[in-house]
N, C-alpha and C. Protein backbone atom coordinates (compact mmCIF):
# COMPACT_ATOMS: atom_id res chain seq x y z
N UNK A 1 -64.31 24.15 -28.46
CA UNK A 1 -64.26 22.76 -28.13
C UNK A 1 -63.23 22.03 -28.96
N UNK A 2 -63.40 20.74 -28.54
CA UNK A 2 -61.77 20.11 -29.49
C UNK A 2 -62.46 19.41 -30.68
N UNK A 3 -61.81 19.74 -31.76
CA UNK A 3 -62.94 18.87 -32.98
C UNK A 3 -62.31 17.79 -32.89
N UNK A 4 -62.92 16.55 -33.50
CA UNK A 4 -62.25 14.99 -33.72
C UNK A 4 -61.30 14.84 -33.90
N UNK A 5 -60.67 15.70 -35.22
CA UNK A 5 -59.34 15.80 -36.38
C UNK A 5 -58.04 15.90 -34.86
N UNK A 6 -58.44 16.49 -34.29
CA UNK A 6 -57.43 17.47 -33.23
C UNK A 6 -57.36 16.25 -32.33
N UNK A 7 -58.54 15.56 -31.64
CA UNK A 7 -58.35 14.59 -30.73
C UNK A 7 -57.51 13.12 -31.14
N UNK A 8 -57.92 13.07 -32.74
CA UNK A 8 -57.69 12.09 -33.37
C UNK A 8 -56.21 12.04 -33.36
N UNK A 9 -55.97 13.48 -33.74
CA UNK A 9 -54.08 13.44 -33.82
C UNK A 9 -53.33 13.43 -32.60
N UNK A 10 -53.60 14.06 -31.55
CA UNK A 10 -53.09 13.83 -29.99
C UNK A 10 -53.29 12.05 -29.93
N UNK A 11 -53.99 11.67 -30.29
CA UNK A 11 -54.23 10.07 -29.77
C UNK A 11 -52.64 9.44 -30.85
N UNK A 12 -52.30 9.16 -32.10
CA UNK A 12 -52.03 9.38 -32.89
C UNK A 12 -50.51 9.49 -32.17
N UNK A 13 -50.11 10.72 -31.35
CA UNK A 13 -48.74 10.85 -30.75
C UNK A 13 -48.60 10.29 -29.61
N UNK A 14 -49.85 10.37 -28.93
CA UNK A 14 -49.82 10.22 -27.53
C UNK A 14 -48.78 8.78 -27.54
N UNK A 15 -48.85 7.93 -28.40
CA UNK A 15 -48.24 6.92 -28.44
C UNK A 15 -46.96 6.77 -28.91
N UNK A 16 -46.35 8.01 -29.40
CA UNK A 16 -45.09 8.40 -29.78
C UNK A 16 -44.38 8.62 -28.64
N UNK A 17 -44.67 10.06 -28.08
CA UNK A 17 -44.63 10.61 -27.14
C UNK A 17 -43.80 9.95 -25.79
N UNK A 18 -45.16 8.49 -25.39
CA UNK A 18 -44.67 7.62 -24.43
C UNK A 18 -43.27 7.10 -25.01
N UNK A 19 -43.29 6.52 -26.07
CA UNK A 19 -42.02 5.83 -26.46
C UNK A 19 -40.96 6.41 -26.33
N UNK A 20 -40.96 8.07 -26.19
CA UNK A 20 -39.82 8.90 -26.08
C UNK A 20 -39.76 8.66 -24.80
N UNK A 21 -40.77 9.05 -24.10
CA UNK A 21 -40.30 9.04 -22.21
C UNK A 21 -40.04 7.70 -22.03
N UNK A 22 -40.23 6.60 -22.39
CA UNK A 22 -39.52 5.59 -21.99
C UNK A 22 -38.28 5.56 -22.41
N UNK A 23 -38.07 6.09 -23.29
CA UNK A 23 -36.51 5.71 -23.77
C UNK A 23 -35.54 7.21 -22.91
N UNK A 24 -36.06 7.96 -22.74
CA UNK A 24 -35.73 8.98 -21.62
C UNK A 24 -35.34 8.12 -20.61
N UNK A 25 -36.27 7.40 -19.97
CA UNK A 25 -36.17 7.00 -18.54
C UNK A 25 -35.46 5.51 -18.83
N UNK A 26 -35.61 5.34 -20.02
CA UNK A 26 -34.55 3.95 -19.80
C UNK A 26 -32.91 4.64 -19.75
N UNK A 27 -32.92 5.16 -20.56
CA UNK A 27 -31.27 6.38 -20.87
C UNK A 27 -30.84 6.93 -19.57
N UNK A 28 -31.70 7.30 -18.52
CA UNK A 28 -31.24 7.55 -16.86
C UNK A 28 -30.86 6.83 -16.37
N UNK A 29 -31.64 5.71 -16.52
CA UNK A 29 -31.44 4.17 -15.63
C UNK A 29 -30.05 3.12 -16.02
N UNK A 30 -30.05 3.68 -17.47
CA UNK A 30 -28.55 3.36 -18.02
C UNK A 30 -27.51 4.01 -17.15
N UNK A 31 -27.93 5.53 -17.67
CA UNK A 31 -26.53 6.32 -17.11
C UNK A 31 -26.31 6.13 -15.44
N UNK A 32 -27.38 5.70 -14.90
CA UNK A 32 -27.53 5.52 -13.21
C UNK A 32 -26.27 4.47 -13.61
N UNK A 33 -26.82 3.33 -13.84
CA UNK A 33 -26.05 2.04 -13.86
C UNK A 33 -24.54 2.26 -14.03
N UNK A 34 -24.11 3.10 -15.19
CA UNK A 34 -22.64 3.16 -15.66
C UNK A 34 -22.10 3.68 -14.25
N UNK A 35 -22.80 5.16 -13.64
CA UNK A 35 -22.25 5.71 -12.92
C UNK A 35 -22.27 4.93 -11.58
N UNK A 36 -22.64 4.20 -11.39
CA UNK A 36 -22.83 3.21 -10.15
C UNK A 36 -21.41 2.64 -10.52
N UNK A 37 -21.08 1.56 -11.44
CA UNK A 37 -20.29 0.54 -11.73
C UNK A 37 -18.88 1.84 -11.98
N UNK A 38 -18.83 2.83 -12.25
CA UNK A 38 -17.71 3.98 -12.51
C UNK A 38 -17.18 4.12 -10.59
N UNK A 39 -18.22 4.13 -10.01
CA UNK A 39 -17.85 4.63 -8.89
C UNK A 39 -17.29 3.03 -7.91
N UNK A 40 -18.15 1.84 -8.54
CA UNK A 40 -17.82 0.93 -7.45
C UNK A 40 -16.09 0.63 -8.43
N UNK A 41 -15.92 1.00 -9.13
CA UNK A 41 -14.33 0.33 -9.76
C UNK A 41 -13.51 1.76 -9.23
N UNK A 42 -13.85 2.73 -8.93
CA UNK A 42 -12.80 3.99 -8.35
C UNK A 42 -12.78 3.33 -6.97
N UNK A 43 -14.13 3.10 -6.27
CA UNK A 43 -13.95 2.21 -4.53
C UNK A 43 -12.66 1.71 -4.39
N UNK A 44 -12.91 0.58 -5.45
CA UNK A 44 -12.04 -1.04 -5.37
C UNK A 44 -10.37 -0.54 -5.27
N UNK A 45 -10.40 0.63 -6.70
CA UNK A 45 -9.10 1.23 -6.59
C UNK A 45 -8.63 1.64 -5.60
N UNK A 46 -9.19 2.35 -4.76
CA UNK A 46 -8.63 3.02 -3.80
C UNK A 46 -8.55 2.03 -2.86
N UNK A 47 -9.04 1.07 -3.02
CA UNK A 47 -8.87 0.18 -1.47
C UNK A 47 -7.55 -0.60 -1.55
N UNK A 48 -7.44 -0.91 -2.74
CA UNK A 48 -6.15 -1.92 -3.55
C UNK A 48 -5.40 -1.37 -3.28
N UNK A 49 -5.41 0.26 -3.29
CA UNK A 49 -4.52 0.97 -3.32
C UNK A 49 -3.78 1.31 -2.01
N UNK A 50 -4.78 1.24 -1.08
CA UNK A 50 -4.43 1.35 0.36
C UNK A 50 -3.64 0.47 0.90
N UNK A 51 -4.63 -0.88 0.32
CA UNK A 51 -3.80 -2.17 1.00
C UNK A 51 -2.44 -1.90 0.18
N UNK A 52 -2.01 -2.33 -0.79
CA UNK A 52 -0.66 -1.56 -1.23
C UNK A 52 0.56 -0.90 -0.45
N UNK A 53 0.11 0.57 -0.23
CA UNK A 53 0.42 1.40 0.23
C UNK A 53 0.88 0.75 1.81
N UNK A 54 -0.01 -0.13 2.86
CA UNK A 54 -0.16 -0.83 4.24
C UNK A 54 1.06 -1.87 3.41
N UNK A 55 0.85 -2.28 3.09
CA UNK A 55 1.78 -3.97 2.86
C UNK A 55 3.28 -3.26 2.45
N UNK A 56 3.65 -1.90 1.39
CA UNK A 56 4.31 -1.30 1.17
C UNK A 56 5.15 -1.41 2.39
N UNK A 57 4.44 -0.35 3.24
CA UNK A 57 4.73 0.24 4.64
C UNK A 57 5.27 -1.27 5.30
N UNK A 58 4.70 -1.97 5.72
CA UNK A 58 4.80 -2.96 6.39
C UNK A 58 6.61 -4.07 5.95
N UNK A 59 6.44 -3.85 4.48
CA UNK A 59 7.79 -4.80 4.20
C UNK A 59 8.84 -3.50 4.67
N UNK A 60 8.67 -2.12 4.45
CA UNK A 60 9.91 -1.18 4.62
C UNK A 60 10.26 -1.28 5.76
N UNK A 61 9.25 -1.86 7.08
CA UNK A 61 9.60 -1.67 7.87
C UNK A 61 10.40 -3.06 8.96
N UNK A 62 10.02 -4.08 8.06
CA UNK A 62 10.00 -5.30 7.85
C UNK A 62 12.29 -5.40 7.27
N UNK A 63 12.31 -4.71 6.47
CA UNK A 63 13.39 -4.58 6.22
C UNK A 63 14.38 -3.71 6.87
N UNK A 64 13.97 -2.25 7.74
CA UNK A 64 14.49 -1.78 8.23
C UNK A 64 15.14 -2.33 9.53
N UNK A 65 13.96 -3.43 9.92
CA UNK A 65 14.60 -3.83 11.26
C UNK A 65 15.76 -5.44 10.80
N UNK A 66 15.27 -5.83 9.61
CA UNK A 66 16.70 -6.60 9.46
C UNK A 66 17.62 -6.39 9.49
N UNK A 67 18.18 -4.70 8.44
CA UNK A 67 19.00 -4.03 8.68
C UNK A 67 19.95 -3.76 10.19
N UNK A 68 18.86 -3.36 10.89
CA UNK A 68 19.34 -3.21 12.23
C UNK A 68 19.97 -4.17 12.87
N UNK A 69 19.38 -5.32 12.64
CA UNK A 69 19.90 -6.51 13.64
C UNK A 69 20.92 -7.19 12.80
N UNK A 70 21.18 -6.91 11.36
CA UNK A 70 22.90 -7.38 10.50
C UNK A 70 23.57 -6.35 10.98
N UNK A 71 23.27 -5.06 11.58
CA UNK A 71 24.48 -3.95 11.84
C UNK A 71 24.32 -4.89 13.34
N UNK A 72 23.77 -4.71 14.15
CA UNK A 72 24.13 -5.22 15.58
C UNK A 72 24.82 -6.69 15.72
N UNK A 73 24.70 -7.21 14.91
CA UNK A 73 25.37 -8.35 14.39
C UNK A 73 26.95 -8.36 14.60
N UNK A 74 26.78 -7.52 13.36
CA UNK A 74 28.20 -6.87 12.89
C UNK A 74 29.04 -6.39 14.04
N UNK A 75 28.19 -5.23 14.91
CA UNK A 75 29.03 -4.58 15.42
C UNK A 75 29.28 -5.29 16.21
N UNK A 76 28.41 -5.88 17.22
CA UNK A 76 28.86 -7.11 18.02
C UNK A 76 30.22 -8.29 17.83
N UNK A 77 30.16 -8.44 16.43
CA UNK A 77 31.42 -9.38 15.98
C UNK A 77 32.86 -8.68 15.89
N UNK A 78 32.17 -7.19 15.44
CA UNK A 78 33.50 -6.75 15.35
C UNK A 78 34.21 -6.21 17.34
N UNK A 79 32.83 -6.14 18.32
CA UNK A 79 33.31 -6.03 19.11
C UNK A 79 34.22 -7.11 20.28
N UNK A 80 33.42 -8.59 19.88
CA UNK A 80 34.14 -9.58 20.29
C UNK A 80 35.82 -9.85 19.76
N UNK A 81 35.69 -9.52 18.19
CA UNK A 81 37.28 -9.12 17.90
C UNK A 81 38.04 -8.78 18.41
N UNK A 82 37.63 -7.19 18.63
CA UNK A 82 38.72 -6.19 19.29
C UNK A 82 39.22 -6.74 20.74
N UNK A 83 37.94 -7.15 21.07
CA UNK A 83 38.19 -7.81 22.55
C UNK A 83 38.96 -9.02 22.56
N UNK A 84 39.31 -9.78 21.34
CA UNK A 84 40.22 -11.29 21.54
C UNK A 84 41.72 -10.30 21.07
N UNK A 85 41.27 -9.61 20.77
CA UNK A 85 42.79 -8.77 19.96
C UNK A 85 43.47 -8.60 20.90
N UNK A 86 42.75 -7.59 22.05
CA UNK A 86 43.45 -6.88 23.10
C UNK A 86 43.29 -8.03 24.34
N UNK A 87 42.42 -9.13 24.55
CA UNK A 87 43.08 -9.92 24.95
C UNK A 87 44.49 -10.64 24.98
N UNK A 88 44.51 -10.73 23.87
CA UNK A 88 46.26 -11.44 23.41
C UNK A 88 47.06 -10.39 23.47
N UNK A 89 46.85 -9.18 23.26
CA UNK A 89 48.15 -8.06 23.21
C UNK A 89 48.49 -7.92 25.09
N UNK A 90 47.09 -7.82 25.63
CA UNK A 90 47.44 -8.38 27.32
C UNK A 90 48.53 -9.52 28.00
N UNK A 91 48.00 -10.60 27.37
CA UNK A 91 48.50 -11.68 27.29
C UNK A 91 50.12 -11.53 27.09
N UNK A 92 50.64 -11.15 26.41
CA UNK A 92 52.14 -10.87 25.46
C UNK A 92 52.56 -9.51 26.89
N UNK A 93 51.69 -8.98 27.14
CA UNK A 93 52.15 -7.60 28.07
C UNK A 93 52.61 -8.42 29.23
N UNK A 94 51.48 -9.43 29.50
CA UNK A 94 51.69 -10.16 31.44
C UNK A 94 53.15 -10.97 30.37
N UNK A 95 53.33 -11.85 29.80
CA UNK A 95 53.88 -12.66 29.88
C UNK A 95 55.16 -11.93 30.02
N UNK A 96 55.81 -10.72 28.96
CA UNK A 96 56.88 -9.98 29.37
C UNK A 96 57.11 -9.35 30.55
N UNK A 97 56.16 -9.10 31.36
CA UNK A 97 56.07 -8.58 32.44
C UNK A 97 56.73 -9.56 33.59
N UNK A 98 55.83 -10.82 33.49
CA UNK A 98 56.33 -11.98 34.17
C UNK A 98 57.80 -12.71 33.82
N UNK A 99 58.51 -12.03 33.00
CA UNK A 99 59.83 -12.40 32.66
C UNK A 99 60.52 -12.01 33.04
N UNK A 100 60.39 -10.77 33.80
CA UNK A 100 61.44 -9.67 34.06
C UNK A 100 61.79 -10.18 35.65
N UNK A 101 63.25 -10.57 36.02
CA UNK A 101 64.01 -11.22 36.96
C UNK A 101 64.60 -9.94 37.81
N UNK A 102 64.27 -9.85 39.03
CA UNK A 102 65.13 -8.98 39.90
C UNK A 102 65.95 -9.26 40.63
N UNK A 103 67.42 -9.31 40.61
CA UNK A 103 67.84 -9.25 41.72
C UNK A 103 68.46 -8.08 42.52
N UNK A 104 68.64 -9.00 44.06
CA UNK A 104 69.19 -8.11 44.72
C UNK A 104 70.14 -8.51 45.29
């Protein structure tokens, strides 16, 4: 059977004991917590990171087509050029052309 001495001392820890498992189960509920708040700040990162990455994308492409339309610009100007150029070199061709007197 259990003598007193023996019951007396289990009573004695029993109250130790608890204080450990609480501080056990508070120490989980901690580490729960950190690892919660570890994982919602990796989330956030990666989302920041996405949008980033989208807005990134979005100005390159944003710039590529400016590009395009200063070259079409361009080429356009330089094609109205060529075309007033060889207009006038026409021009100078009829007018010598129209100079030339035949008789007969």
């Amino acid at each position: 059977m259990v003598r007193a001495l023996d019951v007396q001392q289990v009573l004695l820890q029993s109250s130790a004991v608890e204080r450990v498992q609480q501080v056990q189960q508070h120490q989980a509920d901690v580490q729960q917590n950190h690892f919660e708040g570890q994982l919602a700040e990796e989330k956030r990162a990666l989302r920041e990171k996405v949008k980033n990455l989208e807005e990134a994308e979005r100005l390159m492409i944003k710039e590529e087509e400016e590009r395009n339309k200063r070259e079409k610009k361009k080429n356009r100007a330089k094609r109205e050029k060529e075309g007033a150029d060889d207009t006038d070199g026409d021009r100078s061709d009829d007018e010598s052309v129209g100079r030339v007197d035949i008789r007969i």
